[in-house]
C-alpha atoms as a PDB file:
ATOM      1  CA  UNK A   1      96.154 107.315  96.541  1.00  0.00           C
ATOM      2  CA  UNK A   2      92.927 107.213  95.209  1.00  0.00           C
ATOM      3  CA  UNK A   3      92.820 103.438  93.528  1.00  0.00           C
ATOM      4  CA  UNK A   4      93.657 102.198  96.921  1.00  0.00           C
ATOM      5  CA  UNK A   5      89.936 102.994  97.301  1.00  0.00           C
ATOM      6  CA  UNK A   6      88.918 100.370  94.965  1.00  0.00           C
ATOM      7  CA  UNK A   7      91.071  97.244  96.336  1.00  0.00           C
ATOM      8  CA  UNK A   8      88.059  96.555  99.400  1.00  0.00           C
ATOM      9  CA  UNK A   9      85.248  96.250  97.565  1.00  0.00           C
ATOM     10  CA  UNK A  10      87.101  94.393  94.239  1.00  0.00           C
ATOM     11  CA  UNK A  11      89.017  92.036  97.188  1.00  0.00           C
ATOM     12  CA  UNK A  12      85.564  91.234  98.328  1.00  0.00           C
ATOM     13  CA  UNK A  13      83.684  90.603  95.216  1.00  0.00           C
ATOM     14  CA  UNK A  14      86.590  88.319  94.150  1.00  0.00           C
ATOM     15  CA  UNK A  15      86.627  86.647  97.493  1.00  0.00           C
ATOM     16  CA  UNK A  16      82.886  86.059  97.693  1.00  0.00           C
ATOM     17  CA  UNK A  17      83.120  84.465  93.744  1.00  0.00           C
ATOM     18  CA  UNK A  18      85.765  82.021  94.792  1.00  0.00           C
ATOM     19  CA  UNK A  19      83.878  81.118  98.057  1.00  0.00           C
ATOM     20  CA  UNK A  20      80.561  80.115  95.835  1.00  0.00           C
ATOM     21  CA  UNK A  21      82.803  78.092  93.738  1.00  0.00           C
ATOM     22  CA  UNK A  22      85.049  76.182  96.495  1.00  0.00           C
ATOM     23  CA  UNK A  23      83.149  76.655 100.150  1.00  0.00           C
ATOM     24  CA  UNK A  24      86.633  75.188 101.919  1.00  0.00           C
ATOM     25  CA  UNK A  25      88.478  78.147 100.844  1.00  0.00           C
ATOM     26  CA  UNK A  26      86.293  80.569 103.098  1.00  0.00           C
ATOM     27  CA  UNK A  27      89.131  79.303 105.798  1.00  0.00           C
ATOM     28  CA  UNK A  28      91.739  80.256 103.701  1.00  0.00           C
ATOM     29  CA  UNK A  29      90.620  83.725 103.212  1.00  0.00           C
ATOM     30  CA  UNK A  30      89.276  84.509 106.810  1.00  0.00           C
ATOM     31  CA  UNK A  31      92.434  83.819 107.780  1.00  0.00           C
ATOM     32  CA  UNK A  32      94.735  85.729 105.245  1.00  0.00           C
ATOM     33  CA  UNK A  33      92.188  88.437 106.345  1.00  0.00           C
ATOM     34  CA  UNK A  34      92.925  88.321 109.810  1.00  0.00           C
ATOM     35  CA  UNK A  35      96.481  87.988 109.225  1.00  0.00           C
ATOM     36  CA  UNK A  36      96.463  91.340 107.199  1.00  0.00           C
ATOM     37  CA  UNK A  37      94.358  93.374 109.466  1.00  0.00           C
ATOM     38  CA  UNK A  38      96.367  92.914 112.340  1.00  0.00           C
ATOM     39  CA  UNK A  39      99.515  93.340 111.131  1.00  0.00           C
ATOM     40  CA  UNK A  40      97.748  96.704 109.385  1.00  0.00           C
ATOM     41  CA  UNK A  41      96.984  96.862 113.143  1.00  0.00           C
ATOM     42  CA  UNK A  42     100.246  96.944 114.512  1.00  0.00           C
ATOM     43  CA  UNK A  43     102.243  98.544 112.001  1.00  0.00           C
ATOM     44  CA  UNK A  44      99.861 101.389 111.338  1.00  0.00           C
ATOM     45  CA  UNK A  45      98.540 102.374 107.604  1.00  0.00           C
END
């Protein structure tokens, strides 16, 4: 699935605009992030 390639870097972009606009929300994400990579992590790809 070649889109798929695009969600990191658009994910990222997004996330770094909403962190310049509310800092507190940097919590938020790190930890959605976590959250998704280990259960990518567990439950394979």
């Amino acid at each position: 699935m070649p889109y798929l390639q695009h969600i990191g870097p658009i994910t990222a972009l997004i996330a770094g605009i909403l962190i310049l606009i509310m800092p507190r929300l940097l919590n938020y994400i790190i930890a959605l992030y976590l959250i998704v990579t280990g259960l990518i992590g567990l439950f394979g790809r």
